[in-house]
Protein backbone atom coordinates (compact mmCIF):
# COMPACT_ATOMS: atom_id res chain seq x y z
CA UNK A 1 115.48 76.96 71.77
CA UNK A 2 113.90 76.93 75.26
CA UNK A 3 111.10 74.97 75.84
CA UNK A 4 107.63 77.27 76.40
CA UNK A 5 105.89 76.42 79.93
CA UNK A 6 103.39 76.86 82.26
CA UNK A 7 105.28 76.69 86.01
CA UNK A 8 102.76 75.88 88.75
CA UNK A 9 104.28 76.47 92.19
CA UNK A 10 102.54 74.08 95.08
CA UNK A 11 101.26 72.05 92.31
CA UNK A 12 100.31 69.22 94.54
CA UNK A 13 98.24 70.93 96.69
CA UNK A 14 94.19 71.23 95.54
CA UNK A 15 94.55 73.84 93.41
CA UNK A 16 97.47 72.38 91.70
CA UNK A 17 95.74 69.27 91.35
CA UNK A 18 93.06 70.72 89.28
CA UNK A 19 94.97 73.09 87.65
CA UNK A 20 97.41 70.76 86.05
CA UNK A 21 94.39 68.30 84.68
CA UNK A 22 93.17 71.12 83.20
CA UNK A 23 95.62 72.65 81.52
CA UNK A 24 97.48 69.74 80.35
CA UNK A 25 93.77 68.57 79.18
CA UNK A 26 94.65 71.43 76.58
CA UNK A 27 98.41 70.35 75.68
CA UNK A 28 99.82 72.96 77.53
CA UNK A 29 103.69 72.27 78.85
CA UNK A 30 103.89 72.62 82.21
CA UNK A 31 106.93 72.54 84.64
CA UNK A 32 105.60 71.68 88.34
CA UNK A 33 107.10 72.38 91.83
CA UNK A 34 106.05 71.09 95.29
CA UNK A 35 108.30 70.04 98.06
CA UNK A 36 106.78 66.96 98.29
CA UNK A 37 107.10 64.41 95.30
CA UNK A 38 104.06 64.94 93.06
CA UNK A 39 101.17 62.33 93.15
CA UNK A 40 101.86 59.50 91.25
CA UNK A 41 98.40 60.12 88.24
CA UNK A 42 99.61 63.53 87.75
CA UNK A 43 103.21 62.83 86.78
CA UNK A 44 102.37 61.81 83.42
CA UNK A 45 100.37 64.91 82.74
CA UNK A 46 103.56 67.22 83.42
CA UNK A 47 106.35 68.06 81.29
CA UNK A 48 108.94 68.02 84.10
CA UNK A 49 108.42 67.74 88.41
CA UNK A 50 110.89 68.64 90.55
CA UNK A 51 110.72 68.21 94.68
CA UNK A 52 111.78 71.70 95.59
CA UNK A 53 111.93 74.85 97.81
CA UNK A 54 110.42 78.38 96.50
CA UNK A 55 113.05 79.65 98.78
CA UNK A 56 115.85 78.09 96.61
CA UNK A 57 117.32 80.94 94.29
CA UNK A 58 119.72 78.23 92.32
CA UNK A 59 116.84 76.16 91.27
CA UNK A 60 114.94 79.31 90.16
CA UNK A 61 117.47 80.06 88.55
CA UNK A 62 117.82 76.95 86.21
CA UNK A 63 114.42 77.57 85.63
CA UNK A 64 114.82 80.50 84.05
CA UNK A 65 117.57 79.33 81.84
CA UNK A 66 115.86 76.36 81.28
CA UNK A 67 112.36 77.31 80.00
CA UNK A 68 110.71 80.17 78.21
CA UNK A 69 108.15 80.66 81.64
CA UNK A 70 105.20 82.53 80.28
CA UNK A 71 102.52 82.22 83.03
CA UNK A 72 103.15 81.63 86.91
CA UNK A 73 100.44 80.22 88.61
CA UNK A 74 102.33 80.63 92.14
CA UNK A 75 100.08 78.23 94.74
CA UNK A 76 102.78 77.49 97.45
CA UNK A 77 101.76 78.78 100.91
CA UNK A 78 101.49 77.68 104.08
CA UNK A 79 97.63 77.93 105.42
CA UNK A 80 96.24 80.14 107.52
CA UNK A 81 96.16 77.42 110.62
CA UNK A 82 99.83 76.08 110.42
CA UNK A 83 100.76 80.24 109.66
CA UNK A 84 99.50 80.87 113.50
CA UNK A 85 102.24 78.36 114.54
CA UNK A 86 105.20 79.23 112.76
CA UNK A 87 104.90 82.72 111.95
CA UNK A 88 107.95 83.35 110.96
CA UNK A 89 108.17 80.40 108.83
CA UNK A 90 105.12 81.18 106.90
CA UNK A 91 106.44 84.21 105.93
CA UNK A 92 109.83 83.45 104.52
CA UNK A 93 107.51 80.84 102.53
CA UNK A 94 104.78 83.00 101.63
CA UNK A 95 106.33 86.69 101.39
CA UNK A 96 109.91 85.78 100.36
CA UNK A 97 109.07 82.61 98.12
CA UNK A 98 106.40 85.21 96.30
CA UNK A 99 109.20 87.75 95.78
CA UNK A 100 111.59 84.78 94.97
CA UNK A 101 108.80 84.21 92.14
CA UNK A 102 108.34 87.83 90.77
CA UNK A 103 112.35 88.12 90.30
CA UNK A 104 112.20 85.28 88.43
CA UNK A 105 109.18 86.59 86.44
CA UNK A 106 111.37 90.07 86.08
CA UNK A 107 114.25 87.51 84.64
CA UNK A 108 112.30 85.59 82.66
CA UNK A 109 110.50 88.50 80.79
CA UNK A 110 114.21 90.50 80.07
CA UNK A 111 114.34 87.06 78.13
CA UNK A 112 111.68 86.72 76.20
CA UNK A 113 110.95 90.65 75.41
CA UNK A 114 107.31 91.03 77.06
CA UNK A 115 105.82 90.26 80.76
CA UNK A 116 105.33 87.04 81.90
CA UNK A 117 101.57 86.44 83.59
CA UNK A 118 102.14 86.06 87.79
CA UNK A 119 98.57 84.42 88.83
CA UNK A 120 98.10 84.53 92.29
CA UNK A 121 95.53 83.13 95.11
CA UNK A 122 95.24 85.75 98.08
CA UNK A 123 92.11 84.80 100.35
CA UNK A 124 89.50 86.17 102.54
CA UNK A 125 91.94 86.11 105.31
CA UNK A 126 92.99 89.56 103.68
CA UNK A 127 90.22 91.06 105.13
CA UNK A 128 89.59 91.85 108.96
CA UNK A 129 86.26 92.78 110.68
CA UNK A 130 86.78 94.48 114.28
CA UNK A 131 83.85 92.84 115.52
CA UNK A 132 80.98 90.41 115.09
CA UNK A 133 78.36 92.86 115.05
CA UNK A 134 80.45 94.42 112.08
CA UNK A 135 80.79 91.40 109.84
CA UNK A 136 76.91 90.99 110.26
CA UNK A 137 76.10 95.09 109.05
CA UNK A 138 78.36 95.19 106.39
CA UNK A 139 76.49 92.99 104.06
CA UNK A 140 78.71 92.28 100.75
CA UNK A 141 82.44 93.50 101.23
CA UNK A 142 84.35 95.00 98.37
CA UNK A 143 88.17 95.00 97.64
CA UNK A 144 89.56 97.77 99.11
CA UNK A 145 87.40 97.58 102.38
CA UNK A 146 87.98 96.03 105.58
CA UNK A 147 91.94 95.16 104.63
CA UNK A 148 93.25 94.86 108.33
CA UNK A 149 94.27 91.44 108.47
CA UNK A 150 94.71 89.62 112.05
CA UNK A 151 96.24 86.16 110.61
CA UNK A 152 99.73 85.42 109.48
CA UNK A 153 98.25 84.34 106.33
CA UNK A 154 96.20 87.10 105.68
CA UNK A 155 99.36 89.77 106.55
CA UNK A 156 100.99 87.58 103.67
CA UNK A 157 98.45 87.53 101.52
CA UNK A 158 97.60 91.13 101.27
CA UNK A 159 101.76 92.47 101.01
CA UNK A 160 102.16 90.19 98.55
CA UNK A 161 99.43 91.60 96.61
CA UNK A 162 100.92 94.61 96.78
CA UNK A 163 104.10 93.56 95.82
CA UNK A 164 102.31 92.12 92.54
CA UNK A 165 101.29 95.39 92.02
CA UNK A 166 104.16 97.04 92.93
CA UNK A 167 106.14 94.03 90.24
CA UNK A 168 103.59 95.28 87.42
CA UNK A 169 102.93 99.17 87.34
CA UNK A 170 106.22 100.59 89.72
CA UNK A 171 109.26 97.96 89.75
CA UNK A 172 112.52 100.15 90.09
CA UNK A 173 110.88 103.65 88.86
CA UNK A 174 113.60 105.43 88.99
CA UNK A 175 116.09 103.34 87.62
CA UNK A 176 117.03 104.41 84.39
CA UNK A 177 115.15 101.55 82.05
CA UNK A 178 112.27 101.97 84.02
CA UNK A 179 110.59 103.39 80.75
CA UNK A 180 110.72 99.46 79.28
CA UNK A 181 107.41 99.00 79.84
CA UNK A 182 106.28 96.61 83.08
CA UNK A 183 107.85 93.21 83.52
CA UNK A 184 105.11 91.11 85.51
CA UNK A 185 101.56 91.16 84.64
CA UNK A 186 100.36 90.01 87.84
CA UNK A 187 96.81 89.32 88.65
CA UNK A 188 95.31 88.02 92.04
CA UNK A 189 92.43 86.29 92.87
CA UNK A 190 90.74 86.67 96.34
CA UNK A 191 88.93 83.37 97.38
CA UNK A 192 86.62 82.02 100.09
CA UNK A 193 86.72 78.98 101.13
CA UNK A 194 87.66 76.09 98.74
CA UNK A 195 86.29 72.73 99.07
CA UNK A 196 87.35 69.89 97.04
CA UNK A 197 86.09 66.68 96.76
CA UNK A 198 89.28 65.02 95.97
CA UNK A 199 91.76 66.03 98.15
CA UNK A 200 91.42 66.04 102.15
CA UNK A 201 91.66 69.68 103.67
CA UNK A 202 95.30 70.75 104.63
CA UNK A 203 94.94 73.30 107.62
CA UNK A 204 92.70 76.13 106.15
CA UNK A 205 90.72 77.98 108.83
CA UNK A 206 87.83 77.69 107.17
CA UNK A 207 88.34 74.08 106.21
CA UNK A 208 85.15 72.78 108.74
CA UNK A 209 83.15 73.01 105.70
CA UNK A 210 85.30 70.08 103.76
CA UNK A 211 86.33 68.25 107.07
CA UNK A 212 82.90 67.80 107.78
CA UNK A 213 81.84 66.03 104.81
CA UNK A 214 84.98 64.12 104.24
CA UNK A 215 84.07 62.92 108.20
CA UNK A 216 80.98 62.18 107.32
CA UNK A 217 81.60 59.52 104.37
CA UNK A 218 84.13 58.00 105.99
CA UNK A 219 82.07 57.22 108.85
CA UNK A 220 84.20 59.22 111.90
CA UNK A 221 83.25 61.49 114.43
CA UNK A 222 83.65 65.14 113.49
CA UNK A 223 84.02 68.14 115.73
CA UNK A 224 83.54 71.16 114.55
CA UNK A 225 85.70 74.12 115.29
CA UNK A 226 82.83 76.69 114.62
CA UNK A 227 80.10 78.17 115.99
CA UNK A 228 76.51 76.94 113.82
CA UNK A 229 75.54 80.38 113.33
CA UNK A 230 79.15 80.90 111.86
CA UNK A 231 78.73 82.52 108.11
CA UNK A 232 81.48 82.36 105.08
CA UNK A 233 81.56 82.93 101.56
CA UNK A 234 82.95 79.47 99.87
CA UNK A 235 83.93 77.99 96.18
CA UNK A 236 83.85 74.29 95.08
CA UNK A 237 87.76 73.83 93.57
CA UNK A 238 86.15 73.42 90.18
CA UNK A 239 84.92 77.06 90.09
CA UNK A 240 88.04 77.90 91.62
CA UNK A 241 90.01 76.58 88.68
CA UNK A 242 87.70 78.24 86.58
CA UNK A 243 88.27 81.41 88.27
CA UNK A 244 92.17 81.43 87.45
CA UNK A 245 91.64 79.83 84.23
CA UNK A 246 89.42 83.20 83.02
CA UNK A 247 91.42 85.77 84.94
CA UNK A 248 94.55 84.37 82.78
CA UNK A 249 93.06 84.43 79.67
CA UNK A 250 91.27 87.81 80.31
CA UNK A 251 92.19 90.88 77.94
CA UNK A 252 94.83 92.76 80.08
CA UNK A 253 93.32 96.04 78.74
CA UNK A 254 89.61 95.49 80.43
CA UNK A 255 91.10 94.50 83.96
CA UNK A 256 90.09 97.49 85.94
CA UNK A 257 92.06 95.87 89.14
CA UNK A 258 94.92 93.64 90.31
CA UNK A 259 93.17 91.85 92.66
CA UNK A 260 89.67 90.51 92.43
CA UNK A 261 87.11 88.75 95.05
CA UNK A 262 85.40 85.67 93.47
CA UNK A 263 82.86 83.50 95.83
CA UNK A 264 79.81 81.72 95.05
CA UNK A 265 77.36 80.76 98.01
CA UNK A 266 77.84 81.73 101.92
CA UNK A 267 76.08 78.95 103.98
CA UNK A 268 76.28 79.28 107.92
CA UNK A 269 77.98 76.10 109.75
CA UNK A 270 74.89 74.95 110.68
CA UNK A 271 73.86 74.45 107.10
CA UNK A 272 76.47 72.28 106.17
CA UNK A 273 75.98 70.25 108.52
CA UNK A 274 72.28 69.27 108.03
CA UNK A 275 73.13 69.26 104.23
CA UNK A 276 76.04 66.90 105.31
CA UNK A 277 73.25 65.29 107.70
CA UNK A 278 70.64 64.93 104.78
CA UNK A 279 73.29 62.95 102.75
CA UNK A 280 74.79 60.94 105.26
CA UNK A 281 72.35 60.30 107.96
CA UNK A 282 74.75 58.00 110.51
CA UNK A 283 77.23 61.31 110.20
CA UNK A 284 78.63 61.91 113.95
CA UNK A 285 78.86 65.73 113.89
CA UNK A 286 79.29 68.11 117.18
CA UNK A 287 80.48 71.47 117.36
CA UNK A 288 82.98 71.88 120.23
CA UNK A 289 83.84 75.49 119.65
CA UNK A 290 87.78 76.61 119.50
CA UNK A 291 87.07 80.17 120.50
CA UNK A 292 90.91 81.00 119.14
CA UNK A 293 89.91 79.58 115.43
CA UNK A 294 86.41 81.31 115.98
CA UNK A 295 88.17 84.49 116.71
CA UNK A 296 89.63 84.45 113.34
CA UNK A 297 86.80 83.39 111.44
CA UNK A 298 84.52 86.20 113.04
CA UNK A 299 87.05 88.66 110.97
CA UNK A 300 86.41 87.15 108.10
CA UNK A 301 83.34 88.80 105.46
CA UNK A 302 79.95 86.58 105.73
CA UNK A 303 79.87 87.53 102.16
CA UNK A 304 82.32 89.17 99.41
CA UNK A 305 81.31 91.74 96.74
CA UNK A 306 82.38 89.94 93.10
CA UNK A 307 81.01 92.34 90.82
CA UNK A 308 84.21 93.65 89.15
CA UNK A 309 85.18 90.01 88.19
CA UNK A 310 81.54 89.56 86.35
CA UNK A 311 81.94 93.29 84.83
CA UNK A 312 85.73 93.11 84.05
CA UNK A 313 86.65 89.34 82.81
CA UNK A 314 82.78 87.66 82.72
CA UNK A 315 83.07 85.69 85.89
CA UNK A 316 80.13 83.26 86.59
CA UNK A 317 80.40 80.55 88.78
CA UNK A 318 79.08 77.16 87.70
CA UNK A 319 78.22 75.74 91.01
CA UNK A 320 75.64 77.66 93.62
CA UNK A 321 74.78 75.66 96.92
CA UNK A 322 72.59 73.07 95.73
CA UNK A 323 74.73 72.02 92.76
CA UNK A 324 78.02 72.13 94.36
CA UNK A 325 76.63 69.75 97.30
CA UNK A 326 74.19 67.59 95.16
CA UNK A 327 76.10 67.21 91.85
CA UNK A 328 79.14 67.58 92.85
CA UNK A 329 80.48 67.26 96.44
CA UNK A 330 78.57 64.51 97.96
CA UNK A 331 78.68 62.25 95.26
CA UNK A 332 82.35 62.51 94.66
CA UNK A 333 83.37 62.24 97.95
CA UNK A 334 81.08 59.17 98.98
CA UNK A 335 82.21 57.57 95.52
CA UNK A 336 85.75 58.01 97.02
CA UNK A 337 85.17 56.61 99.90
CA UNK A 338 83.29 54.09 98.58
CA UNK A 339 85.72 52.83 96.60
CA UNK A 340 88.75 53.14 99.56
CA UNK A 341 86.68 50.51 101.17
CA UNK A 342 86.62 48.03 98.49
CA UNK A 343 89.75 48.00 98.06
């Protein structure tokens, strides 16, 4: 008999990272994938890690044979940043790895006899604002507003949410089993910007928040890529695990949506950095503007409308401003560093 499992894709990225302490805090099996080996205190919370490509259909595959899959938390991307430098290579990683995925899901739920979960992190780069004076009117932005993406990333992000909904309610309608009932149940999650206080930021264009304070504690100079004024909704990574930890659990029958915005406090630039300034007073911060990343970030919502997460699946986040700086950011990342010096 095939081994149950929870498969996280890019599971050494930030998410991942938090994901699989979590989940393997609560004996769950889990099968993880990165294409980079995964870091060394995690392996021994896995069932199984294998260094491999989302793009490689023989080791999905074996996966399929191998394990009884019955969630997908799907994390592998490539960033918004490094997406604006290979184009094309961020989308055979982020459209055709995602539809690499949901065939497997399709496979693995013609196994098993009912649909396999698909969880999913789309972003605020789904979103695009014509112009400044826009993102400052619109206030709160809701799901189905504003999706004219001018990123890579965001172009990625927002097909491949429709393809999760085109894997759930549509897949092959006219074939002639279509009447079996749906073989994904996908559900998407549309974030801000993450910070983490364990991992260093990996090419997120809205990763000035994190940089800064990770600068900060280890004593460098830090310029930022923003203007001060510059406004974005944002998430510490605990709330985002949270976040995909509730949407998964959530009753299928009260999701009104596929896709859902979550966020939790929308400081400016400026903000940050006297926050970052408060807590680390020698902190060498300038802003050197690179109007090409501002561009972007101008598209992007000051602030994102959550409501049909708190109506639909009870989202709350833990953290607002002053405890995700206070209690948990600062002192986690100067403990950190703190301890990289001592040794």
């Amino acid at each position: 008999m095939r081994e149950e499992v929870v498969l996280i894709t890019g599971a050494n990225g930030e998410i991942g990272h938090g994901l699989i302490r979590y989940l393997s805090g609560l004996n769950y099996t889990i099968v993880a994938i990165d294409v980079n080996p995964l870091d060394r205190p995690l392996r021994s919370l896995v069932s199984k890690w294998i260094v491999g490509d989302i793009l490689d259909q023989i080791l999905l595959g074996r996966l399929v044979v191998e394990h009884q899959i019955r969630t997908i938390y799907h994390l592998a991307s490539i960033l918004s940043t490094k997406a604006e430098y290979n184009p094309e290579t961020a989308h055979r990683i982020n459209v055709e790895g995602t539809l690499n995925l949901l065939r497997l899901a399709v496979e693995q739920s013609q196994w098993q006899g009912s649909p396999v979960k698909f969880i999913y992190p789309s972003s605020i780069a789904a979103y695009g604002l014509e112009t400044l004076d826009q993102k400052n009117q619109v206030g709160k932005v809701k799901e189905n507003e504003h999706l004219f993406p001018t990123t890579m990333y965001g172009c990625n992000k927002l097909y491949c949410e429709h393809l999760g909904r085109y894997y759930s309610k549509h897949y092959r309608q006219l074939a002639a089993d279509s009447a079996a009932g749906p073989s994904v149940d996908f559900r998407c999650l549309r974030f801000p910007g993450l910070i983490s206080a364990e991992t260093i930021p990996t090419g997120g264009t809205s990763d000035y928040g994190p940089e800064m304070l990770h600068a900060a504690a280890k004593g460098t100079l830090y310029n930022c890529f923003v203007r001060p004024d510059t406004r974005l909704p944002f998430m510490v990574m605990p709330d985002a695990i949270k976040s995909l930890i509730n949407l998964e659990a959530a009753d299928q029958e009260k999701l009104s949506r596929f896709v859902y915005n979550v966020t939790s406090f929308n400081p400016t630039a400026r903000e940050i950095f006297e926050i970052t300034k408060k807590a680390f007073p020698d902190a060498q911060i300038d802003f050197e503007v690179d109007q090409r990343r501002q561009k972007i970030v101008d598209t992007w919502p000051a602030d994102v409308d959550d409501s049909a997460a708190r109506q639909d699946w009870g989202w709350q986040p833990d953290f607002d401003q002053e405890r995700a700086f206070n209690e948990y950011l600062i002192p986690a990342i100067r403990k950190q560093y703190m301890e990289t010096e001592n040794h």
